[in-house]
N, C-alpha and C. Protein backbone atom coordinates (compact mmCIF):
# COMPACT_ATOMS: atom_id res chain seq x y z
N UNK A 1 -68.28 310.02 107.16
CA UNK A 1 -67.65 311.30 107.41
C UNK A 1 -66.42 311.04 108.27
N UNK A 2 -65.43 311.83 107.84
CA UNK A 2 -64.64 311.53 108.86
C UNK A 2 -64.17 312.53 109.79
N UNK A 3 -63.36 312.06 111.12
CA UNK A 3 -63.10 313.01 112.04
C UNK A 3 -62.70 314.50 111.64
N UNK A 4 -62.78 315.50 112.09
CA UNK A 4 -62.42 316.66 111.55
C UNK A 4 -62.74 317.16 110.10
N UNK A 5 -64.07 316.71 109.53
CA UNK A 5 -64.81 317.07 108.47
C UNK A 5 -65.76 317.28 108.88
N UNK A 6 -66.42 318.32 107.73
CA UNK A 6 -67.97 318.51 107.86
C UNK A 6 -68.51 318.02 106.22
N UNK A 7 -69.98 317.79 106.24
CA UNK A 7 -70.63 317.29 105.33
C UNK A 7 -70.97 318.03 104.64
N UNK A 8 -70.80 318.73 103.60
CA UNK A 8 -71.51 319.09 102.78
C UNK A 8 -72.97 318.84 102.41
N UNK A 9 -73.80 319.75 102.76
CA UNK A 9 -75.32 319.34 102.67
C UNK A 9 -76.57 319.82 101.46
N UNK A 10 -76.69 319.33 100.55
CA UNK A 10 -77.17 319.57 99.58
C UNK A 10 -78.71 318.76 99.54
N UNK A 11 -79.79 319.97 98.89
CA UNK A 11 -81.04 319.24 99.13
C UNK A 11 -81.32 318.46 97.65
N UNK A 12 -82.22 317.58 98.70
CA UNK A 12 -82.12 316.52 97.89
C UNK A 12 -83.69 316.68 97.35
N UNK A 13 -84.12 316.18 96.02
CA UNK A 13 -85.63 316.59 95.76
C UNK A 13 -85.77 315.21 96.05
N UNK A 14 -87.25 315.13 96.61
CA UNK A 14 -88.11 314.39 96.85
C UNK A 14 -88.54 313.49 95.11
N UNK A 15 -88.01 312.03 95.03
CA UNK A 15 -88.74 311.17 93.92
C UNK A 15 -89.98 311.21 93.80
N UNK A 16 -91.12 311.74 94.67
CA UNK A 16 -92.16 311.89 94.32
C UNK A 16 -92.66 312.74 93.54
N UNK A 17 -91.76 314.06 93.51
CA UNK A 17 -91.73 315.48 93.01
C UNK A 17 -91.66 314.98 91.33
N UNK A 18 -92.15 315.78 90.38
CA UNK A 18 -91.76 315.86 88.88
C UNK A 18 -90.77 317.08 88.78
N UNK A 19 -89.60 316.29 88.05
CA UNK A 19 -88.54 317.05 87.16
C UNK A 19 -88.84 318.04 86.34
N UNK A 20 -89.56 318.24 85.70
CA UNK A 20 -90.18 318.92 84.60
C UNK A 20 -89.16 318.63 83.38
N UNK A 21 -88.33 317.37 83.29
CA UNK A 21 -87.71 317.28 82.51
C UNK A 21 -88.10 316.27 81.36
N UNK A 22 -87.97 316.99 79.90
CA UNK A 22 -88.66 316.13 79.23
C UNK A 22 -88.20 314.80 78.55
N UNK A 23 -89.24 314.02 78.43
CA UNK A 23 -88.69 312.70 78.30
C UNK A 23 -87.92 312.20 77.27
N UNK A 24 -88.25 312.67 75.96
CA UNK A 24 -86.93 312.61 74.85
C UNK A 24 -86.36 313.88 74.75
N UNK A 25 -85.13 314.27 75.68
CA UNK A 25 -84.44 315.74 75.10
C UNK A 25 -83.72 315.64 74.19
N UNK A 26 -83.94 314.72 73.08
CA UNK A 26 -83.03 315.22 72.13
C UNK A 26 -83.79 314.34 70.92
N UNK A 27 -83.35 315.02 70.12
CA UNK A 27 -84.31 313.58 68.86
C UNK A 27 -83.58 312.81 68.32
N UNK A 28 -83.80 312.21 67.08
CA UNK A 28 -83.48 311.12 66.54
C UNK A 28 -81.58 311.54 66.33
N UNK A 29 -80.91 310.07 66.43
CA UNK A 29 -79.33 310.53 66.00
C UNK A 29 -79.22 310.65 64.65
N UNK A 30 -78.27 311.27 64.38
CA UNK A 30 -77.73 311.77 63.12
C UNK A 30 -76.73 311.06 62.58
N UNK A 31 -76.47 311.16 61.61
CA UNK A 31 -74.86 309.86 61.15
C UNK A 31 -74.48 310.12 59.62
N UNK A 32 -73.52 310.17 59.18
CA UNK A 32 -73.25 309.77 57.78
C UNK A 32 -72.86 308.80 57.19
N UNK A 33 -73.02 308.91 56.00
CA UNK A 33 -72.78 307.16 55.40
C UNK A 33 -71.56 306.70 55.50
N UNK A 34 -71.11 305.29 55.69
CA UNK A 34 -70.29 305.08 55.82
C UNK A 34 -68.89 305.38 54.92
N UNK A 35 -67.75 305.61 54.64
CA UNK A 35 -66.76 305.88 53.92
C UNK A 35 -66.43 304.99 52.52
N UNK A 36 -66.26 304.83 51.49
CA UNK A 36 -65.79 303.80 51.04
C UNK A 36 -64.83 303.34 50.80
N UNK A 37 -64.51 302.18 51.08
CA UNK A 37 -63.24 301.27 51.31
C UNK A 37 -63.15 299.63 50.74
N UNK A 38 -62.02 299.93 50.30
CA UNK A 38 -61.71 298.42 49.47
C UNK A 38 -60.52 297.54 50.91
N UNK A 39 -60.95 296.45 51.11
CA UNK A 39 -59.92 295.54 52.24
C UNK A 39 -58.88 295.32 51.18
N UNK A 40 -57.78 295.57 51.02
CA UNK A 40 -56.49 295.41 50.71
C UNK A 40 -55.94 293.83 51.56
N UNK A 41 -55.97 293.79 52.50
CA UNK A 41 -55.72 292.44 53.13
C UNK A 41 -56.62 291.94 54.38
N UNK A 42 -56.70 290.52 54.21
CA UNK A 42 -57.68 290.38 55.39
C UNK A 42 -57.26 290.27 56.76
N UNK A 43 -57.89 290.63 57.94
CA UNK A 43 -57.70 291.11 59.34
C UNK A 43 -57.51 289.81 59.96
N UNK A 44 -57.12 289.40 60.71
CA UNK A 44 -57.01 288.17 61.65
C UNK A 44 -56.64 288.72 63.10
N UNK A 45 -57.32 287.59 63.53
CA UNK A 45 -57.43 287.64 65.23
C UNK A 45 -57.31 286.31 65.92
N UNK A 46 -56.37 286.38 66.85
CA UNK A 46 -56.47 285.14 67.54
C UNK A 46 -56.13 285.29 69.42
N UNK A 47 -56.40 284.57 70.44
CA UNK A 47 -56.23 284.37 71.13
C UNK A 47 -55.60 282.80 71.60
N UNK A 48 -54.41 283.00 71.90
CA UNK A 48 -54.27 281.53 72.54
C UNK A 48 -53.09 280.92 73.59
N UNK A 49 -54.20 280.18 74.24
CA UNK A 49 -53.11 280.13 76.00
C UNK A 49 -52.43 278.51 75.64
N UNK A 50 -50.69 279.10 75.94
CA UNK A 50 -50.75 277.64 75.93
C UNK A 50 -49.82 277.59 77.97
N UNK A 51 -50.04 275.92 77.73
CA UNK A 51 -49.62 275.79 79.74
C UNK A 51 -48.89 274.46 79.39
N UNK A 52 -47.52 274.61 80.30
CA UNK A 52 -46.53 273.82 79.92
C UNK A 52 -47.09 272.99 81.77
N UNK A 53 -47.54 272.00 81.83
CA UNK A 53 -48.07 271.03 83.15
C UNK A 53 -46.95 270.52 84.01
N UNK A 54 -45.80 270.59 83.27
CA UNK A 54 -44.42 270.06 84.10
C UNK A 54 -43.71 270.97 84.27
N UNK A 55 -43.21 271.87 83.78
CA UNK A 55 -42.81 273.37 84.48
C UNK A 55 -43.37 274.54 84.81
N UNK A 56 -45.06 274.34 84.92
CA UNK A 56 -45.49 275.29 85.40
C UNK A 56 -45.51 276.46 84.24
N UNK A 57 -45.31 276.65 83.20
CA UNK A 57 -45.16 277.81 82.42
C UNK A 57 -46.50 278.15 81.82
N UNK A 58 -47.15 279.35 81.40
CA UNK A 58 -48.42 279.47 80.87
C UNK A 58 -47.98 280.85 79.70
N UNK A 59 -48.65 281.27 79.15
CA UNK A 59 -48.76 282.11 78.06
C UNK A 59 -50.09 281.96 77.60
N UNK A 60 -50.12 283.56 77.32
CA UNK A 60 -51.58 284.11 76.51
C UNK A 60 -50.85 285.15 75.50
N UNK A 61 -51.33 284.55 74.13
CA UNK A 61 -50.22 285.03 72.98
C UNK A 61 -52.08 285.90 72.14
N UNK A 62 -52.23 287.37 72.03
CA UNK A 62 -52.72 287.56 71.25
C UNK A 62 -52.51 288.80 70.14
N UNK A 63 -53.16 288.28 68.79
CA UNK A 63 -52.98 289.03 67.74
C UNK A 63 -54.10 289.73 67.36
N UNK A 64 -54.09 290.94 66.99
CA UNK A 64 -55.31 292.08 66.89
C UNK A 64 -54.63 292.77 65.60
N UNK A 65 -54.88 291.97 64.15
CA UNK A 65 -54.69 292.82 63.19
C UNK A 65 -55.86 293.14 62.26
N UNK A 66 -56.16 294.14 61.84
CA UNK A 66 -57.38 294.94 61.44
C UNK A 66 -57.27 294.72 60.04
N UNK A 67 -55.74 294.14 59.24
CA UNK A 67 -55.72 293.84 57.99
C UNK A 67 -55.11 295.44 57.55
N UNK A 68 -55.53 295.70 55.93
CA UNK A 68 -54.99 296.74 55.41
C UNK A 68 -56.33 297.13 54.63
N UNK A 69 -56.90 298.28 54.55
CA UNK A 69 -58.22 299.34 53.93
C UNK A 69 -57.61 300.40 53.17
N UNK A 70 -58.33 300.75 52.50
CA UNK A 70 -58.24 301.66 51.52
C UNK A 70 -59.26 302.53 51.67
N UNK A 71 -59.32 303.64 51.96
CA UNK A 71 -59.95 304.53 52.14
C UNK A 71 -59.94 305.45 50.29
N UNK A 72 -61.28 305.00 49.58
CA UNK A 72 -61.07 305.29 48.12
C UNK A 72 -61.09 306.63 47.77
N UNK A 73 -61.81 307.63 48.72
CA UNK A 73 -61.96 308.71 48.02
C UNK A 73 -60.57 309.84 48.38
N UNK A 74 -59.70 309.39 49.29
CA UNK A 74 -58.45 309.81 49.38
C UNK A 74 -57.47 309.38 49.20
N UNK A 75 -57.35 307.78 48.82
CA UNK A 75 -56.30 306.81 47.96
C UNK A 75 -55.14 306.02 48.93
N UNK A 76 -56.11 306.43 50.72
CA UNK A 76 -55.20 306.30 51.53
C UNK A 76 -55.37 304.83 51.82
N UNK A 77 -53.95 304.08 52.23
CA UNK A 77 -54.35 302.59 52.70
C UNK A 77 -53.80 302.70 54.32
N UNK A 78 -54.48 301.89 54.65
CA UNK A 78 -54.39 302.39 56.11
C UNK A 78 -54.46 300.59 57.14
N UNK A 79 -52.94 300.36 58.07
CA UNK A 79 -53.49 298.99 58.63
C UNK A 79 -52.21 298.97 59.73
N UNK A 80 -53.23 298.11 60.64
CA UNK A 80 -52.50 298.04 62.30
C UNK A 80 -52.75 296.79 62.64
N UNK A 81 -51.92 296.34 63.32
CA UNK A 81 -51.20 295.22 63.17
C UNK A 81 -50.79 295.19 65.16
N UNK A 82 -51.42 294.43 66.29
CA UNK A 82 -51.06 294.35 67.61
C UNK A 82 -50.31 293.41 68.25
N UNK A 83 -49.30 292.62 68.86
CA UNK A 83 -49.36 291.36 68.92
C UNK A 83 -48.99 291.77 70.94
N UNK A 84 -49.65 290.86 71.52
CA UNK A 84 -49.31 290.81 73.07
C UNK A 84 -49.60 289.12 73.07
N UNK A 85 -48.11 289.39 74.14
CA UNK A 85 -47.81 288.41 74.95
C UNK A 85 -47.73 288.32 76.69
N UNK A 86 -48.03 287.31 76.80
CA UNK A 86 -47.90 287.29 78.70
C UNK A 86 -47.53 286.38 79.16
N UNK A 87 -46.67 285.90 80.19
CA UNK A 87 -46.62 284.88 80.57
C UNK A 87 -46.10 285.18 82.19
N UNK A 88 -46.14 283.26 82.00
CA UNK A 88 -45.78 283.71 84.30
C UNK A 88 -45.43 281.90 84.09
N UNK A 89 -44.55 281.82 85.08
CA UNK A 89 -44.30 280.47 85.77
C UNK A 89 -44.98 280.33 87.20
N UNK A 90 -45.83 279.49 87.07
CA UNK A 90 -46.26 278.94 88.70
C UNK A 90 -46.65 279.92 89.81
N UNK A 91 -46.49 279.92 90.58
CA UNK A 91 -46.89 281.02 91.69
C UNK A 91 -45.74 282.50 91.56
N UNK A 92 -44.73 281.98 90.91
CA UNK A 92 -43.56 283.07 91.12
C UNK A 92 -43.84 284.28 90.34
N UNK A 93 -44.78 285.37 91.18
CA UNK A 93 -44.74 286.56 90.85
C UNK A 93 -43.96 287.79 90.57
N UNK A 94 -42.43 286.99 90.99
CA UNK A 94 -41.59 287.94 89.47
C UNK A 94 -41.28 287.54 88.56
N UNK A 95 -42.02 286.07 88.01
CA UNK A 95 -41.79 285.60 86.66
C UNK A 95 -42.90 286.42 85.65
N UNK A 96 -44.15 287.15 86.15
CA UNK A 96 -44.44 287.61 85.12
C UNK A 96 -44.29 288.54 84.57
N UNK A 97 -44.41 288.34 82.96
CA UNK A 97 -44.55 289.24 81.85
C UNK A 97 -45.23 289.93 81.37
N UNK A 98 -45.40 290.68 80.39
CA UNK A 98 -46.05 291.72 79.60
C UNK A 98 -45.15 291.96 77.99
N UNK A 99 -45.89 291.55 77.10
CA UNK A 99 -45.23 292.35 75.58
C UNK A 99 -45.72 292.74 75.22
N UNK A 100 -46.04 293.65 74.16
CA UNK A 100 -46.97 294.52 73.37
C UNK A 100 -46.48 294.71 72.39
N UNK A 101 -46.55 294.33 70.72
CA UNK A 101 -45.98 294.98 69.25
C UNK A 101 -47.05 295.13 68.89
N UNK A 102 -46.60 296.71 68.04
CA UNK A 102 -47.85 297.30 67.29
C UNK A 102 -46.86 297.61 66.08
N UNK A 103 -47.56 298.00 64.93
CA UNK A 103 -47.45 298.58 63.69
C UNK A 103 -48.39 298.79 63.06
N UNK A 104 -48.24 300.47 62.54
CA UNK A 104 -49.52 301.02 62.06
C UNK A 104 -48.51 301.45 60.72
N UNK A 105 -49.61 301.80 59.79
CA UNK A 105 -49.16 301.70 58.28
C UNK A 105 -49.97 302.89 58.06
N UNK A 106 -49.76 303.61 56.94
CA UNK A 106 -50.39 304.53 56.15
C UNK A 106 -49.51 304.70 54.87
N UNK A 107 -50.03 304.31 53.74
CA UNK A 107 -49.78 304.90 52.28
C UNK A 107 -50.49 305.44 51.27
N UNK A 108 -50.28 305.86 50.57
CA UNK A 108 -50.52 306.90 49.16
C UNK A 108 -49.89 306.71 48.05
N UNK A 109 -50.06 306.34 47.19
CA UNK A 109 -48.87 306.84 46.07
C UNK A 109 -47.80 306.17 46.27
N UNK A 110 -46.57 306.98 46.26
CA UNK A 110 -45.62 307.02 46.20
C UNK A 110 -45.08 307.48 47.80
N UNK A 111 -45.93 307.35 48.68
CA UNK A 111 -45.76 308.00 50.46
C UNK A 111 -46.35 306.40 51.02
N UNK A 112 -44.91 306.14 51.92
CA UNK A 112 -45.58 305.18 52.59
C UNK A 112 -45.07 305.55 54.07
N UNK A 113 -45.51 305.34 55.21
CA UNK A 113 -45.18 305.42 56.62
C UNK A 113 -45.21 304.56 57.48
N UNK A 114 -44.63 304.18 58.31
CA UNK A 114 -45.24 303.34 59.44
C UNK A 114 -44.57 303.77 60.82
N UNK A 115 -45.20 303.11 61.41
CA UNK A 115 -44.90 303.19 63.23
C UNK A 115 -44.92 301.95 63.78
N UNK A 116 -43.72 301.73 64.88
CA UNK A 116 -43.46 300.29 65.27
C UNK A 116 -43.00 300.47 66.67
N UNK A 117 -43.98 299.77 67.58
CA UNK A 117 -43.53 299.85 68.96
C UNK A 117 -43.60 298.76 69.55
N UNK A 118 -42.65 298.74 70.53
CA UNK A 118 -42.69 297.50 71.58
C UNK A 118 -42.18 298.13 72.75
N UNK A 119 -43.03 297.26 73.75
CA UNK A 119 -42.71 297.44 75.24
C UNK A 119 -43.30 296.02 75.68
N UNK A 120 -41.86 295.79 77.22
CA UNK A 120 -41.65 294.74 77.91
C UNK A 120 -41.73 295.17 79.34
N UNK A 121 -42.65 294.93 79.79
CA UNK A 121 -42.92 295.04 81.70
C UNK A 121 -42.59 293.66 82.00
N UNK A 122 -41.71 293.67 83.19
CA UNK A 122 -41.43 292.70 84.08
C UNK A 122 -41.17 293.30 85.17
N UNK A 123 -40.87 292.43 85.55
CA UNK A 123 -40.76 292.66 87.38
C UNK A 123 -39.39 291.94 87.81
N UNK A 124 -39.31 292.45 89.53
CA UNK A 124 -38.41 291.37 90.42
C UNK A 124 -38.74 292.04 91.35
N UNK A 125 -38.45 291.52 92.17
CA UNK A 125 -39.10 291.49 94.04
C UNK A 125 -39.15 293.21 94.56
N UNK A 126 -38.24 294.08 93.58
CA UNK A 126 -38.23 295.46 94.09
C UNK A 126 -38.69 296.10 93.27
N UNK A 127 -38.69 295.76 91.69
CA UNK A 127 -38.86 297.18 90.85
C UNK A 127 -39.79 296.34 89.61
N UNK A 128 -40.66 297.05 89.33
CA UNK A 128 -41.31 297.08 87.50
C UNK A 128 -40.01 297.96 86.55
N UNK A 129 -39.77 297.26 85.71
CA UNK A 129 -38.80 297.03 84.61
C UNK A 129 -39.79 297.06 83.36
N UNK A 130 -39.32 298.77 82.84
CA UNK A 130 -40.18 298.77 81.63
C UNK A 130 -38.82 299.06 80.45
N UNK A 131 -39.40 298.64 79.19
CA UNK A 131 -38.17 298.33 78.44
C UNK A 131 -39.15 298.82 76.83
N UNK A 132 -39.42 300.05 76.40
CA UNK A 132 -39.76 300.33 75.21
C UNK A 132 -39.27 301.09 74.28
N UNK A 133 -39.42 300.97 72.94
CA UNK A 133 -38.87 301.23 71.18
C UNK A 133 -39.96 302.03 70.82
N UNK A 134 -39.40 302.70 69.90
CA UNK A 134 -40.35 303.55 69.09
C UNK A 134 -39.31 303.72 67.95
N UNK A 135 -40.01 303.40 66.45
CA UNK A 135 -39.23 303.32 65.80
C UNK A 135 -40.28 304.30 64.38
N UNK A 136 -39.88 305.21 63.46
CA UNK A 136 -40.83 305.36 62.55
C UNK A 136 -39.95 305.31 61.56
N UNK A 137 -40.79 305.15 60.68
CA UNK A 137 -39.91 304.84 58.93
C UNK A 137 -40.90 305.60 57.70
N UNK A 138 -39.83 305.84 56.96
CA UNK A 138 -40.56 306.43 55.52
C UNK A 138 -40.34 305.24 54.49
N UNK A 139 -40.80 304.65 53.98
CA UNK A 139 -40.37 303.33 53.06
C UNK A 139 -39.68 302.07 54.44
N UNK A 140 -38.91 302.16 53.36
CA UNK A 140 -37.39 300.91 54.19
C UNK A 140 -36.78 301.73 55.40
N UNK A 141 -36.78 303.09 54.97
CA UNK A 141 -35.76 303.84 55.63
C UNK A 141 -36.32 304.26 57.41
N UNK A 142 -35.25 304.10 58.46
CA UNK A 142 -35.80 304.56 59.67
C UNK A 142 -35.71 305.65 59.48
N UNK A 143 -36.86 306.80 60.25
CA UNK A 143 -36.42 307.82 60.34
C UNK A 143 -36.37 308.62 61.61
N UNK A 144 -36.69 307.46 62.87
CA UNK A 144 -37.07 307.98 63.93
C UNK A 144 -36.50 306.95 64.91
N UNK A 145 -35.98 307.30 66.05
CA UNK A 145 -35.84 306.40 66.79
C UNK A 145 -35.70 306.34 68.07
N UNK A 146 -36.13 305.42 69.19
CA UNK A 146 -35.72 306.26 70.55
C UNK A 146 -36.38 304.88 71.11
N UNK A 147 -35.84 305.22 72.38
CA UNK A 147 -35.94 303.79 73.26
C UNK A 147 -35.73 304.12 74.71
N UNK A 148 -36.27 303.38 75.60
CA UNK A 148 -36.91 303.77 76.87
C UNK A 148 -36.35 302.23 78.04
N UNK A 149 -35.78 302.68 78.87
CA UNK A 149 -35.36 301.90 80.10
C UNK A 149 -35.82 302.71 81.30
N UNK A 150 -37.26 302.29 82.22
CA UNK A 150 -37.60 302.89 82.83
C UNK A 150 -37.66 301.95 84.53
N UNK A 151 -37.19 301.87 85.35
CA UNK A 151 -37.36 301.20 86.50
C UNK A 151 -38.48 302.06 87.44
N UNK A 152 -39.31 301.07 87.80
CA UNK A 152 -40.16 301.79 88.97
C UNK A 152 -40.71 301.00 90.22
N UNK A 153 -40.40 301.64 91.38
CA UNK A 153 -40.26 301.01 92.64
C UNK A 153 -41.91 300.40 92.86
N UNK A 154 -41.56 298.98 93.15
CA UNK A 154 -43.06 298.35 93.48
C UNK A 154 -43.68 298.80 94.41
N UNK A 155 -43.11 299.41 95.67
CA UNK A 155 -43.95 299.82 96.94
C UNK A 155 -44.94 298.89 97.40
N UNK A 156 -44.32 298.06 97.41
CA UNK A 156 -44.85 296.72 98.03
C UNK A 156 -45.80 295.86 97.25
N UNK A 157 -46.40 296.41 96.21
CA UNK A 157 -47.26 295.78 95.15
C UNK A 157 -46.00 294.12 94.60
């Protein structure tokens, strides 16, 4: 508690006491069958650090792609695609990094879409330095676009 507060005092039941609460409140879960879907392409995943021993450099490079699905009974194909990067030199904590690319897909027919982002956090001794894209497209064509330069004061972090 601290100085110039009061406690809020709420009773507490005794563990010896019964709840009257019953032991399965709810029954069995419910679910539907799963969707059906054809893999259009296969998913890959990797993690991997590499460390440079004479300059101190390290990196953790990973990829989180889910591949491409087809969702059959609506003709939709559907696939996301992550890639992050990190890195840092040696003790020097404004050498590190942050990357993030994503792309997400959705098509139909003759409708295709996607979404494509990246963002870059870094640092230097005063400020986090954020640096992100947003890009969307119909086919080939962009149709969206916008981009982000954001500085924010470390406050001693």
């Amino acid at each position: 508690m601290y100085e110039g507060t009061s406690a809020l005092r709420l009773p507490v039941r005794p563990v010896s006491e019964p709840d009257n609460a019953p032991l399965r409140p709810f029954g069995e879960p419910e679910g539907t069958e799963p969707l059906a879907t054809t893999r259009l392409t296969q998913p890959d995943q990797r993690w991997e650090v590499r460390r440079d021993l004479i300059g101190y450099n390290s990196a953790l490079e990973i990829v989180k792609d889910r591949g491409t699905v087809r969702y059959e009974d609506i003709g939709l194909d559907v696939g996301c695609r992550a890639f992050e990067r990190y890195t840092s030199t040696g003790e020097d904590f404004t050498s590190v990094t942050g990357e993030s690319a994503w792309t997400m897909r959705f098509a139909r027919e003759d409708w295709d879409v996607s979404v494509h982002t990246r963002t870059v956090l870094r640092c230097d001794g005063d400020d986090f330095l954020v640096e992100a894209a947003l890009d969307g497209y119909e086919g080939e064509r962009r149709v969206f676009s916008r981009t982000w330069n954001e500085t924010v004061p470390r406050d001693w972090l």
